[in-house]
N, C-alpha and C. Protein backbone atom coordinates (compact mmCIF):
# COMPACT_ATOMS: atom_id res chain seq x y z
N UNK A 1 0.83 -1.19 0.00
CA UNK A 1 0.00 0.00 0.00
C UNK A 1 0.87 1.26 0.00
N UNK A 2 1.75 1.17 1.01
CA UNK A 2 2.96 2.54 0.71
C UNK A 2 3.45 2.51 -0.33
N UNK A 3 3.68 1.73 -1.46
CA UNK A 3 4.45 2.05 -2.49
C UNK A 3 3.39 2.59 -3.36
N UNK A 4 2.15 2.12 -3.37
CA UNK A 4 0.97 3.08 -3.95
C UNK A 4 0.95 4.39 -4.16
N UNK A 5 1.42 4.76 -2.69
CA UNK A 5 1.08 6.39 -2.42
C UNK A 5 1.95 6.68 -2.31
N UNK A 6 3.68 6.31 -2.58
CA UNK A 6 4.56 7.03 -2.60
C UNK A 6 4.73 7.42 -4.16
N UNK A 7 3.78 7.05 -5.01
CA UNK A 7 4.21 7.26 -6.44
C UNK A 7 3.39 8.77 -6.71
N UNK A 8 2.85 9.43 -5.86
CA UNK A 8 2.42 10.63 -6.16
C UNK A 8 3.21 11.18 -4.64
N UNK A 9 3.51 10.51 -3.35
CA UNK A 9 3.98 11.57 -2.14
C UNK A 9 4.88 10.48 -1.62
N UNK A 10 6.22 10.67 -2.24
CA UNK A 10 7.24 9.75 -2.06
C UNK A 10 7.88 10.10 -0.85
N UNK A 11 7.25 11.29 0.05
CA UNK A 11 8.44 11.43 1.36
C UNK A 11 7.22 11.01 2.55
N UNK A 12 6.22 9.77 1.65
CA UNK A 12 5.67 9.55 3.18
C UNK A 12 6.24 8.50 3.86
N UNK A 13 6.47 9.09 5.31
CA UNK A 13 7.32 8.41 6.32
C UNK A 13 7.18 6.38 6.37
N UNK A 14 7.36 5.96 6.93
CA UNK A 14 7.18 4.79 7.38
C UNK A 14 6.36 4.95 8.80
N UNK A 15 5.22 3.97 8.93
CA UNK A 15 4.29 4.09 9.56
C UNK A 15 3.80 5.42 9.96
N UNK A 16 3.22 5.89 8.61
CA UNK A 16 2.06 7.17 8.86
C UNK A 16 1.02 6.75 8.74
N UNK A 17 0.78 5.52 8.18
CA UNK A 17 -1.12 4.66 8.05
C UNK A 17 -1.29 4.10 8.74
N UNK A 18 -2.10 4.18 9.27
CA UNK A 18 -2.82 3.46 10.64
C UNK A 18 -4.67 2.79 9.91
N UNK A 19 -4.78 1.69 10.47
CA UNK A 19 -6.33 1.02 10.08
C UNK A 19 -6.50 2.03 10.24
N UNK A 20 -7.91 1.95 9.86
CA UNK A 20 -9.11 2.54 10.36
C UNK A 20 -10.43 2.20 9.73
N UNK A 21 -11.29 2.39 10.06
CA UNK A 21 -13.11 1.56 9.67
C UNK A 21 -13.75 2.96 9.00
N UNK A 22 -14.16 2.44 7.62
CA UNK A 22 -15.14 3.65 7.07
C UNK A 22 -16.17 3.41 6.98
N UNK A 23 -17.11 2.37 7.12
CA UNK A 23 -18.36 2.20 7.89
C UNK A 23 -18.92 2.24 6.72
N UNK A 24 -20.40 1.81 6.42
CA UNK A 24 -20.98 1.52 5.03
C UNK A 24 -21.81 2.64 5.00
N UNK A 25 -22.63 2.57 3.93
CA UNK A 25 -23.77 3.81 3.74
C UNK A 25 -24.74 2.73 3.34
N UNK A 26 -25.47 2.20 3.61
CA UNK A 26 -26.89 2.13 3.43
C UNK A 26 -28.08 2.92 3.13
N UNK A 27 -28.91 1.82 2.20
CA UNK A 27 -29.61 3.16 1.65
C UNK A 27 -31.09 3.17 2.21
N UNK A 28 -32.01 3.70 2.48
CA UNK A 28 -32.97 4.19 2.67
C UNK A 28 -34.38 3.62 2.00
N UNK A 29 -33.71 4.22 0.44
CA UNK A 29 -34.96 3.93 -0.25
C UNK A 29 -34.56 3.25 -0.83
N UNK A 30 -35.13 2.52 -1.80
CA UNK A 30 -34.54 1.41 -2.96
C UNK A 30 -34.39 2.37 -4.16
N UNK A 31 -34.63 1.65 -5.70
CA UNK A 31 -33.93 2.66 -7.32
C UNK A 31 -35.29 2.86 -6.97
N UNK A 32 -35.20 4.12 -8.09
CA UNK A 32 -36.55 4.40 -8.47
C UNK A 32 -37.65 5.19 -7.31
N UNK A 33 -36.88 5.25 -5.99
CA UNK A 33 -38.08 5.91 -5.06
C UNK A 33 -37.14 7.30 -4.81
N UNK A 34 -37.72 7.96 -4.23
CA UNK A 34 -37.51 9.13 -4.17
C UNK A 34 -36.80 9.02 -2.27
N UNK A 35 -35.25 9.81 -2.28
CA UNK A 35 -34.75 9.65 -1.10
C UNK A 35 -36.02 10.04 0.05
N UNK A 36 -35.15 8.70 1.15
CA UNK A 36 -36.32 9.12 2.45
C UNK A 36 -35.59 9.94 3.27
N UNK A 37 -36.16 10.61 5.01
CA UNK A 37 -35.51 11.26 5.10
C UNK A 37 -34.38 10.39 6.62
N UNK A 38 -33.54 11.25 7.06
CA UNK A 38 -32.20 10.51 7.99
C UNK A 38 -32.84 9.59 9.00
N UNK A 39 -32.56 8.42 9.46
CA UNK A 39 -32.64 7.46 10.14
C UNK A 39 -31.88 6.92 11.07
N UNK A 40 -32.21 7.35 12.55
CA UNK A 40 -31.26 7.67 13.42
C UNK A 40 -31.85 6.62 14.52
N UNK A 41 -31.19 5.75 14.63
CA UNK A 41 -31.76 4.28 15.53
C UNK A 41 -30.24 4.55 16.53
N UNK A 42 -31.28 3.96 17.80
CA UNK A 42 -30.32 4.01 18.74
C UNK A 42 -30.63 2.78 19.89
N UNK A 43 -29.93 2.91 21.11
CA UNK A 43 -30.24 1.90 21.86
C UNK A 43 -31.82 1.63 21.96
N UNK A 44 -32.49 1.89 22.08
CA UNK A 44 -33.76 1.81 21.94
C UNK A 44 -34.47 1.17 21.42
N UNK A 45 -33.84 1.01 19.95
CA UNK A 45 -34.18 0.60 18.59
C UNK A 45 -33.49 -0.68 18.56
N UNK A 46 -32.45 -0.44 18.85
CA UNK A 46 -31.44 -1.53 18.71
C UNK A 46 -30.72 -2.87 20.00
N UNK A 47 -31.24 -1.95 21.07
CA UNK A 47 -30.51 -2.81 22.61
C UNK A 47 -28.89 -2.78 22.61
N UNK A 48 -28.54 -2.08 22.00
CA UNK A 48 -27.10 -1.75 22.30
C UNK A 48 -26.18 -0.64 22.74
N UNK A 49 -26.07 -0.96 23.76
CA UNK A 49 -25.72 0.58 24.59
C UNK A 49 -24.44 1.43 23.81
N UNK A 50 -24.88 2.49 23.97
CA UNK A 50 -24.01 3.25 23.34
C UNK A 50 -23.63 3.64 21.90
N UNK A 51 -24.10 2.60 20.73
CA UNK A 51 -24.25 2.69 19.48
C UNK A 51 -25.23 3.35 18.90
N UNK A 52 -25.46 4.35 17.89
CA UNK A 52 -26.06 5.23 17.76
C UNK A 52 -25.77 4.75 15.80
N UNK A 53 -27.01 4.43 14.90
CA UNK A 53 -26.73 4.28 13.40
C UNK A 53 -27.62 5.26 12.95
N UNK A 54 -26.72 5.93 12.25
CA UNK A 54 -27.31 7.44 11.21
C UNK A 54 -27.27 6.81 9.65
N UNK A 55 -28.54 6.18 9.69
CA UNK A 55 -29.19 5.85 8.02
C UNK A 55 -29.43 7.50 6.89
N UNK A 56 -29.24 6.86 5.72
CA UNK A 56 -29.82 7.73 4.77
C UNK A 56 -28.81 8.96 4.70
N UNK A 57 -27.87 8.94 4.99
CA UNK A 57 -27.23 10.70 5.38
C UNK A 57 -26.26 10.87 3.97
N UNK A 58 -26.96 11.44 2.90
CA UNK A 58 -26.34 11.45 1.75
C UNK A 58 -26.26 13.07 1.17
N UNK A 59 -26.71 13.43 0.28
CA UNK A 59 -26.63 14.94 -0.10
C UNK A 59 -25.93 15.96 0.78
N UNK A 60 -27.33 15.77 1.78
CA UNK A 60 -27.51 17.32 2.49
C UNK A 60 -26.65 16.73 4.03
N UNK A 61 -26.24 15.77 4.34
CA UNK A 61 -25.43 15.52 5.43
C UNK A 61 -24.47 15.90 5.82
N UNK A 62 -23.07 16.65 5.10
CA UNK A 62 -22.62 18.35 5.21
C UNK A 62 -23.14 18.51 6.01
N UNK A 63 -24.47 19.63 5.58
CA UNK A 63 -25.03 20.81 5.83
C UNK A 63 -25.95 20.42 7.23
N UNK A 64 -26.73 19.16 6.99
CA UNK A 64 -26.77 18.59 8.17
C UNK A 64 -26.18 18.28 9.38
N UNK A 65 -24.72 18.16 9.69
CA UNK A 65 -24.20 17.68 10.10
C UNK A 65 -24.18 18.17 11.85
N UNK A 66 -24.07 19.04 12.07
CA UNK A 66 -24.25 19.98 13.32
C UNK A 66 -25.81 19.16 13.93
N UNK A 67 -26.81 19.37 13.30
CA UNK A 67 -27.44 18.77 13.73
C UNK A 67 -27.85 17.37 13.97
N UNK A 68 -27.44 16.46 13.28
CA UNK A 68 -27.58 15.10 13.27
C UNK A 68 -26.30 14.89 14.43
N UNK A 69 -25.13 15.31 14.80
CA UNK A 69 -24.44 15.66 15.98
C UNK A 69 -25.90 15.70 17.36
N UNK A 70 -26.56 16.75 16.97
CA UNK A 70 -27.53 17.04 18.16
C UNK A 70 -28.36 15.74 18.50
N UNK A 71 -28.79 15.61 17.45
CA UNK A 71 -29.78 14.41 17.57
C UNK A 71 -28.53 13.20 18.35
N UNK A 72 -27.57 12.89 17.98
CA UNK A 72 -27.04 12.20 18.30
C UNK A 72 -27.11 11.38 19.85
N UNK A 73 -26.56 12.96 20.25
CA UNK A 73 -26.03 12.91 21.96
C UNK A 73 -27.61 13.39 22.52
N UNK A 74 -28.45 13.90 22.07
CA UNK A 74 -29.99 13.90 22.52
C UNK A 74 -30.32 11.91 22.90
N UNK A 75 -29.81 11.63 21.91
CA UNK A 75 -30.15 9.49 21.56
C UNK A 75 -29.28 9.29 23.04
N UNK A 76 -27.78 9.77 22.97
CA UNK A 76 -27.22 9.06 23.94
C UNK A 76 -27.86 9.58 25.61
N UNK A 77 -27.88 10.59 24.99
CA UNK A 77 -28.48 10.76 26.87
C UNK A 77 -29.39 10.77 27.56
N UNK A 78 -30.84 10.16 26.51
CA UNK A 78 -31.71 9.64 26.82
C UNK A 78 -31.67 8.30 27.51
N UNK A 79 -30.58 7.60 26.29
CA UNK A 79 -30.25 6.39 26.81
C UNK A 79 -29.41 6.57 28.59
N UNK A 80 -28.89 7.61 28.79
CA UNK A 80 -27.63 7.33 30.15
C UNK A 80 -29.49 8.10 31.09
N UNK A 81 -30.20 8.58 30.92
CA UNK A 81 -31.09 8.71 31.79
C UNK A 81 -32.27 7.40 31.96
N UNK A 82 -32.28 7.01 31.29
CA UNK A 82 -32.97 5.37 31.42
C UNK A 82 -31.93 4.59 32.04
N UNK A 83 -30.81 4.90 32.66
CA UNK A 83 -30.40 3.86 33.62
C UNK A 83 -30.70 3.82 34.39
């Protein structure tokens, strides 16, 4: 993989890549339907503490983003007050 990316940035160091998980996008609607809107399941939904899945977040999820943040930690701390 480093020799990949040294053919355009040949002074990258030795161990500058680290894993990491980019998580899937799932979609919402199927072809042909018209996007639905963000889908935000949480322990609640799911029985798993602390995991929080943001469906559908395509276009406007940028611009969204601040808020789907809100919604987020609104999910988690509903969940830490139901303990």
């Amino acid at each position: 993989f480093y020799a990949a990316i040294r053919r355009y940035w040949p002074a990258l160091p030795d161990g500058a890549l680290l894993p990491g998980y980019s998580g899937i996008r799932p979609k919402t609607a199927g072809p042909r339907e018209p996007a639905a809107d963000f889908l935000i399941q949480g322990p609640r939904e799911h029985g798993v503490r602390g995991l929080v899945h943001l469906f559908g977040i395509e276009s406007p999820g940028l611009t969204a983003s601040l808020a789907l943040a809100d919604a987020v930690l609104l999910t988690l701390n509903r969940q830490e007050e139901m303990r």
